[in-house]
PDB file of N, CA and C in Angstrom:
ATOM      1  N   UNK A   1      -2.430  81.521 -68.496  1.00  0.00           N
ATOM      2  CA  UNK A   1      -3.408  80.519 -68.101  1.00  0.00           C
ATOM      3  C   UNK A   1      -2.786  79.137 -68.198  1.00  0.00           C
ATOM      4  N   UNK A   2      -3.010  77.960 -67.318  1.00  0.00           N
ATOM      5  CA  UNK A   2      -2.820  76.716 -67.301  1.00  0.00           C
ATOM      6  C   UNK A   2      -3.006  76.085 -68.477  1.00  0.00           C
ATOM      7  N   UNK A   3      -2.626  75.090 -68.876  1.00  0.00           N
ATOM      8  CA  UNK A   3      -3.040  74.027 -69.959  1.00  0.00           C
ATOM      9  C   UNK A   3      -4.388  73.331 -69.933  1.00  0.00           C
ATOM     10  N   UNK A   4      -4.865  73.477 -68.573  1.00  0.00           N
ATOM     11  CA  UNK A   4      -6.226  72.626 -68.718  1.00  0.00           C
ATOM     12  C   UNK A   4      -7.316  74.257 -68.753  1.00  0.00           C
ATOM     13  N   UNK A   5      -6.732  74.566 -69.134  1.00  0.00           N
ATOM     14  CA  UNK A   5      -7.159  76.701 -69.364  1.00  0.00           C
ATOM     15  C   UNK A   5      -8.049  76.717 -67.912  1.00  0.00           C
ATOM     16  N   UNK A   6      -7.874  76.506 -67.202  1.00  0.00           N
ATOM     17  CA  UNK A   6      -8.331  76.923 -65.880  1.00  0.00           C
ATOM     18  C   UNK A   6      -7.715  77.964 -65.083  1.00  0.00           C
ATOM     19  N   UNK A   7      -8.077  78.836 -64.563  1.00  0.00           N
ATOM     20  CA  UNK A   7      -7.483  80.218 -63.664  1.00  0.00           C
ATOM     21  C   UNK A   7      -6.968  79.645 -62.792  1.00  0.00           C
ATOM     22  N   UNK A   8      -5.416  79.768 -62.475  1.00  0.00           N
ATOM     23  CA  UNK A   8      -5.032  79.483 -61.347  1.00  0.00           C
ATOM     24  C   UNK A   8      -4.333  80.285 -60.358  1.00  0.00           C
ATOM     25  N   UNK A   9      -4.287  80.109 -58.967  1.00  0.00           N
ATOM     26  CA  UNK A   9      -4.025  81.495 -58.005  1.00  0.00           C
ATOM     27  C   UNK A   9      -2.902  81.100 -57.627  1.00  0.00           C
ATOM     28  N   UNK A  10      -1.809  82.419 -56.762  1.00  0.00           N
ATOM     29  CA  UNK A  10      -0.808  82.045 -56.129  1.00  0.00           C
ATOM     30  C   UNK A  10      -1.299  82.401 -54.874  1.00  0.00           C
ATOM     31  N   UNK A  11      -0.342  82.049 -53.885  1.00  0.00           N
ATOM     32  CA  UNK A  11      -0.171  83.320 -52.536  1.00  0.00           C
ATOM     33  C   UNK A  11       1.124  83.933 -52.620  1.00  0.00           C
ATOM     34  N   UNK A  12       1.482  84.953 -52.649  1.00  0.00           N
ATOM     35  CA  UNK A  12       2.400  85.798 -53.270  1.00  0.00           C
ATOM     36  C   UNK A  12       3.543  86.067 -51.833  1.00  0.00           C
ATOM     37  N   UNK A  13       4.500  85.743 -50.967  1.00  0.00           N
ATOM     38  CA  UNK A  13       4.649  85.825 -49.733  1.00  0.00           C
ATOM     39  C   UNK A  13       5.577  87.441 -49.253  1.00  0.00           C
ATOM     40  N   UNK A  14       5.692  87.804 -51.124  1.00  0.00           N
ATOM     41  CA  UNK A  14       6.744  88.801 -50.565  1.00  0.00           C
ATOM     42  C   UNK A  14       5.655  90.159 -51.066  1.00  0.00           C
ATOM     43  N   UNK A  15       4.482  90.002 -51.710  1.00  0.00           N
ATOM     44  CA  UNK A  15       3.254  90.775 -51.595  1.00  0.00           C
ATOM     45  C   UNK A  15       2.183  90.763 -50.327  1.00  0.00           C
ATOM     46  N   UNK A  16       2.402  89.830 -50.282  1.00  0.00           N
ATOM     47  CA  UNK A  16       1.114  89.019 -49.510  1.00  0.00           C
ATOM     48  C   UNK A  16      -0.312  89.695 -49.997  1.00  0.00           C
ATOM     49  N   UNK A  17      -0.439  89.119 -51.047  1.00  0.00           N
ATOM     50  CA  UNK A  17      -1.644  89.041 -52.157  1.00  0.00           C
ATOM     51  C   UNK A  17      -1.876  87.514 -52.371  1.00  0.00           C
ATOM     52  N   UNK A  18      -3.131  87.827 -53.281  1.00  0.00           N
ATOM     53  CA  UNK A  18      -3.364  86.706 -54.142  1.00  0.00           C
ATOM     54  C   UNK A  18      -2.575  87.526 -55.743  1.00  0.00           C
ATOM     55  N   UNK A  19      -1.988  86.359 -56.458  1.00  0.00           N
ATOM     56  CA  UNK A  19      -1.698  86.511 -57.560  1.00  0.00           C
ATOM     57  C   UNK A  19      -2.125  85.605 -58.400  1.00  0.00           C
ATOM     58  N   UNK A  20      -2.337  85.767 -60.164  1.00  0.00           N
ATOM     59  CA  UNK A  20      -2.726  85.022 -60.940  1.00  0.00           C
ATOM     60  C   UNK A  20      -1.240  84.516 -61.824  1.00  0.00           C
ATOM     61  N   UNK A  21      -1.505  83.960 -62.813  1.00  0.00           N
ATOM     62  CA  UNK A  21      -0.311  83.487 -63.578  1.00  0.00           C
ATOM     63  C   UNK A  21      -0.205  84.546 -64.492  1.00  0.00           C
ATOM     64  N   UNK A  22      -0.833  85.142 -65.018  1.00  0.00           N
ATOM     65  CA  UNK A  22      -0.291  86.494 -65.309  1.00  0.00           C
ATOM     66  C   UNK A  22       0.310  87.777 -64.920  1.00  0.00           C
ATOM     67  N   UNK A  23       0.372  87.559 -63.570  1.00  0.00           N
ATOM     68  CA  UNK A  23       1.057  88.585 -63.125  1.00  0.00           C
ATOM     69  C   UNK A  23       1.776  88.512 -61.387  1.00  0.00           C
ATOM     70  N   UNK A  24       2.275  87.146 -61.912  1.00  0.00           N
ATOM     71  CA  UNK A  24       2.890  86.074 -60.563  1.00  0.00           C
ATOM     72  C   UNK A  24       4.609  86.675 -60.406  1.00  0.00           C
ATOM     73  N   UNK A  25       4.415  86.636 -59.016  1.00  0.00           N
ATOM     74  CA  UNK A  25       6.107  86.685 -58.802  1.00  0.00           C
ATOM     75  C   UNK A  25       7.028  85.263 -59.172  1.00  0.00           C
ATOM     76  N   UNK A  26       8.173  85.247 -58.543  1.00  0.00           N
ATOM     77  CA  UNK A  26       9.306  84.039 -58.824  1.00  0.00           C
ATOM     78  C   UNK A  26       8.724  83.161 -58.249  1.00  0.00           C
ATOM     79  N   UNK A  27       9.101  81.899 -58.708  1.00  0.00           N
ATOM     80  CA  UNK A  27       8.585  80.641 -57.490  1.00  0.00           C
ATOM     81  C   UNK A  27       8.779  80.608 -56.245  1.00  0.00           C
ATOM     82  N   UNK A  28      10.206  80.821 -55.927  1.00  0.00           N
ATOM     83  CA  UNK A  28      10.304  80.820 -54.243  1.00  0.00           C
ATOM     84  C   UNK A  28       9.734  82.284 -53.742  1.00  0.00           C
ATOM     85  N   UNK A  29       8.496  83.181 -54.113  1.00  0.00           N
ATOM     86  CA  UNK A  29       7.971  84.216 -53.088  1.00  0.00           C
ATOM     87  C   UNK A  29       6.431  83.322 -53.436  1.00  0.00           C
ATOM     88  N   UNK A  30       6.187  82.295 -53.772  1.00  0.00           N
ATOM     89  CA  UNK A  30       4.821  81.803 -54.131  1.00  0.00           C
ATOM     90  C   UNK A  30       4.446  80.150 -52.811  1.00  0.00           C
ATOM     91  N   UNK A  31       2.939  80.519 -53.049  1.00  0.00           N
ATOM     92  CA  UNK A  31       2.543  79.332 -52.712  1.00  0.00           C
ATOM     93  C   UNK A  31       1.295  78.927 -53.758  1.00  0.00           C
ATOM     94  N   UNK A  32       1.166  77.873 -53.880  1.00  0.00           N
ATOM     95  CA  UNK A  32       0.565  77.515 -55.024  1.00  0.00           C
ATOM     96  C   UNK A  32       1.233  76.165 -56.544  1.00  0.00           C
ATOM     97  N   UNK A  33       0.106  76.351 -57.196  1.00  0.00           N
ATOM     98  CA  UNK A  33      -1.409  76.749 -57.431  1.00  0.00           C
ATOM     99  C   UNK A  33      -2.297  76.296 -56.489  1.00  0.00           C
ATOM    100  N   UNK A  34      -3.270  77.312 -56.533  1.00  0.00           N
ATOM    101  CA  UNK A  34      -5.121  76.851 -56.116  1.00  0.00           C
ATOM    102  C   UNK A  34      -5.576  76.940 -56.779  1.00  0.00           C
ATOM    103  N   UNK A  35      -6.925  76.776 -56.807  1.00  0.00           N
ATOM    104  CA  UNK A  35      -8.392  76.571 -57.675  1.00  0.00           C
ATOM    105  C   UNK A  35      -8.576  77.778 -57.739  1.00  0.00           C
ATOM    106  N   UNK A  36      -8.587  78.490 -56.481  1.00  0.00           N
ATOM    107  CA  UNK A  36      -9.758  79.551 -56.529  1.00  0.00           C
ATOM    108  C   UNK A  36      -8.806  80.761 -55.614  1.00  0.00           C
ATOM    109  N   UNK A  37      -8.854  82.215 -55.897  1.00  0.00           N
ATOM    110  CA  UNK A  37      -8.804  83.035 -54.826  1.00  0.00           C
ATOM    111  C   UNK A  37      -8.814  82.820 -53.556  1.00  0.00           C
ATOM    112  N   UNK A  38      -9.839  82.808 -53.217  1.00  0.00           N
ATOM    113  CA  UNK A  38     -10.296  82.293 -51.659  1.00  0.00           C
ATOM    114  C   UNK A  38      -9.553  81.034 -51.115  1.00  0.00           C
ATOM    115  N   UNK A  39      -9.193  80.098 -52.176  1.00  0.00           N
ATOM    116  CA  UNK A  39      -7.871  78.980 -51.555  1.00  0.00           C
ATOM    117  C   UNK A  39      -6.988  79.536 -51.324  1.00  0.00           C
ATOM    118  N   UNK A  40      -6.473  80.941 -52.113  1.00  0.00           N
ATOM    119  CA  UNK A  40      -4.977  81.236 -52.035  1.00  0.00           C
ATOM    120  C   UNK A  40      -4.587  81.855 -50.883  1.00  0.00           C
ATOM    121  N   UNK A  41      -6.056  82.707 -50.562  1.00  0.00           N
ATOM    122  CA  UNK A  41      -6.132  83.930 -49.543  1.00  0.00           C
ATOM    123  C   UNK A  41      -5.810  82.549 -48.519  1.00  0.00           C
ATOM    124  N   UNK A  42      -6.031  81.716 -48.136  1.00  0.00           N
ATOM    125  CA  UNK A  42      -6.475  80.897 -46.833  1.00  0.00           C
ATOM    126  C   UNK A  42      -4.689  79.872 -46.935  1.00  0.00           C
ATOM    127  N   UNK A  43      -3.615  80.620 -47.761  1.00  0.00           N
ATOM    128  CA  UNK A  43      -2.517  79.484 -48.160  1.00  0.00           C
ATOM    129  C   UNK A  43      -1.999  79.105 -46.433  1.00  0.00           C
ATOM    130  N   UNK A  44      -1.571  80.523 -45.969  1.00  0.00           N
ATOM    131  CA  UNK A  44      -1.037  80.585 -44.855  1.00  0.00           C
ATOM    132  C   UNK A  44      -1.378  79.891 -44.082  1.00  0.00           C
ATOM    133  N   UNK A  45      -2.710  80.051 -43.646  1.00  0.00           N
ATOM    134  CA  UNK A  45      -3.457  79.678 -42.324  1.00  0.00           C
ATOM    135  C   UNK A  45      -3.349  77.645 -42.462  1.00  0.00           C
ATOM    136  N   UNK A  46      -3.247  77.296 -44.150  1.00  0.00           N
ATOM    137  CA  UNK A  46      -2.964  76.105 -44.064  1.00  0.00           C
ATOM    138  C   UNK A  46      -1.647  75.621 -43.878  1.00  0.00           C
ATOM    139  N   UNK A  47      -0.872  76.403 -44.282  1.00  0.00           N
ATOM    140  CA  UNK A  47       0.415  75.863 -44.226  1.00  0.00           C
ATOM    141  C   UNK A  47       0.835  76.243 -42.420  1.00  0.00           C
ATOM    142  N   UNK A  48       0.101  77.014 -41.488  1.00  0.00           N
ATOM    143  CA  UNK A  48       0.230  76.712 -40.156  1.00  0.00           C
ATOM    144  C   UNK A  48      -0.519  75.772 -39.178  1.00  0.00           C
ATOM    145  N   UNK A  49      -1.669  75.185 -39.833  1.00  0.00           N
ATOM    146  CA  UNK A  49      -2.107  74.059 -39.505  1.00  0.00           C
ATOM    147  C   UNK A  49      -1.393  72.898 -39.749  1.00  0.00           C
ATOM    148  N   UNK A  50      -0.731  73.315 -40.602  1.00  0.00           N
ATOM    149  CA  UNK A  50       0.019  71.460 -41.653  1.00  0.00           C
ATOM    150  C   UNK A  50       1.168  71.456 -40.359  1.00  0.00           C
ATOM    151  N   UNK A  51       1.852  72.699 -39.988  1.00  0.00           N
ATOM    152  CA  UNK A  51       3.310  72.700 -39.298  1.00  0.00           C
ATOM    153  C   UNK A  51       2.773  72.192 -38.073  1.00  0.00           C
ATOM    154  N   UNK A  52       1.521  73.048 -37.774  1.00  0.00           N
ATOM    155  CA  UNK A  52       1.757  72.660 -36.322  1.00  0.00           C
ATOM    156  C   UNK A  52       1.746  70.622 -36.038  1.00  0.00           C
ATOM    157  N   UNK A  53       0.353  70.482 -37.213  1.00  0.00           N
ATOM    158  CA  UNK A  53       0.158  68.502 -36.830  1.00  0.00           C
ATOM    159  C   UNK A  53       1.443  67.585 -36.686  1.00  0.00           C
ATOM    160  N   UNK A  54       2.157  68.971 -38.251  1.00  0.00           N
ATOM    161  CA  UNK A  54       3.458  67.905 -38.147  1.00  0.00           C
ATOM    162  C   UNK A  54       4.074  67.856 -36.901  1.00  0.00           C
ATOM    163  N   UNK A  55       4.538  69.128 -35.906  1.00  0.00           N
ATOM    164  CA  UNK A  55       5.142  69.674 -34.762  1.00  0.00           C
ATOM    165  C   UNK A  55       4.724  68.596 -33.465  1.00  0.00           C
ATOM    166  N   UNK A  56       3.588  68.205 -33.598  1.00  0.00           N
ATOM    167  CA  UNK A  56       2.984  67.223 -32.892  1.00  0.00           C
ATOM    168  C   UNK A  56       3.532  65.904 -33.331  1.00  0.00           C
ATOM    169  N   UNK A  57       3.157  65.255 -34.170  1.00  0.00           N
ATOM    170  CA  UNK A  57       3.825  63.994 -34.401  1.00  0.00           C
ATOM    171  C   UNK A  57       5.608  63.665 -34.121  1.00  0.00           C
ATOM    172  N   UNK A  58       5.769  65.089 -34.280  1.00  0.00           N
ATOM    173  CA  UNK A  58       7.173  64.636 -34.142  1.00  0.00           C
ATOM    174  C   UNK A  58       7.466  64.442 -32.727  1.00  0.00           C
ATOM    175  N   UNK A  59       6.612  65.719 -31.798  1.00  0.00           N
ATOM    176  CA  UNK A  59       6.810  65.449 -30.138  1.00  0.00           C
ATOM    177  C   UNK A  59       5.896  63.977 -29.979  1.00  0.00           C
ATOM    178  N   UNK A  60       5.357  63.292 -30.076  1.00  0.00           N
ATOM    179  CA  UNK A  60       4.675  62.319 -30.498  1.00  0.00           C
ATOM    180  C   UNK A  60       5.740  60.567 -30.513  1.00  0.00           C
ATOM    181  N   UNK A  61       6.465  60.974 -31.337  1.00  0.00           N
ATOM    182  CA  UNK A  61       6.613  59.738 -31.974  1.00  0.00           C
ATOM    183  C   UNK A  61       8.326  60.001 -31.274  1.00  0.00           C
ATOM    184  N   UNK A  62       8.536  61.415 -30.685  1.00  0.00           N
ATOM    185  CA  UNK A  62       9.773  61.211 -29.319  1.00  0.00           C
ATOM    186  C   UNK A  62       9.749  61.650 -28.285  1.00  0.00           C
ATOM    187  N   UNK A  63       8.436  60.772 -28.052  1.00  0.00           N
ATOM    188  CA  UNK A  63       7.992  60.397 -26.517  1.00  0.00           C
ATOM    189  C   UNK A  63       8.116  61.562 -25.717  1.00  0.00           C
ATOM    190  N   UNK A  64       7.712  62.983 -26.338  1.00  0.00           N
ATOM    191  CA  UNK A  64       7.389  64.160 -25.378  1.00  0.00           C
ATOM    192  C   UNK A  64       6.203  64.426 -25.391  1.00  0.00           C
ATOM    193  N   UNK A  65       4.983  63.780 -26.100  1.00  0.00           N
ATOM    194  CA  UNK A  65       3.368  63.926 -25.383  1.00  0.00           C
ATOM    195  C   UNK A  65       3.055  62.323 -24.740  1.00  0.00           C
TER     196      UNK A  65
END
């Protein structure tokens, strides 16, 4: 458990689970911490929203949109 004793989740990438800190893989197969399960389950889908905005700004800001 965390120091502020709060449950915290991973996304596990080489499970593709949710994991807790008790029974977490290495850092580089993780994403995380979240608050909650349901943040962890949803890691992916954010971290392909984040790529794509970035993917945009970059066509963006060199003058290909």
């Amino acid at each position: 458990m965390s120091s502020s004793g709060a449950e915290r989740y991973y996304w596990c990438l080489s499970h593709q689970r949710v994991e807790t800190e008790a029974e977490m893989c290495a850092g580089r197969d993780r994403l995380g911490p979240y608050d909650s399960a349901s943040d962890a389950e949803q890691a992916l889908a954010k971290v392909r929203e984040r790529n794509e905005a970035w993917e945009a700004e970059d066509e963006r800001w060199e003058g290909k949109r």
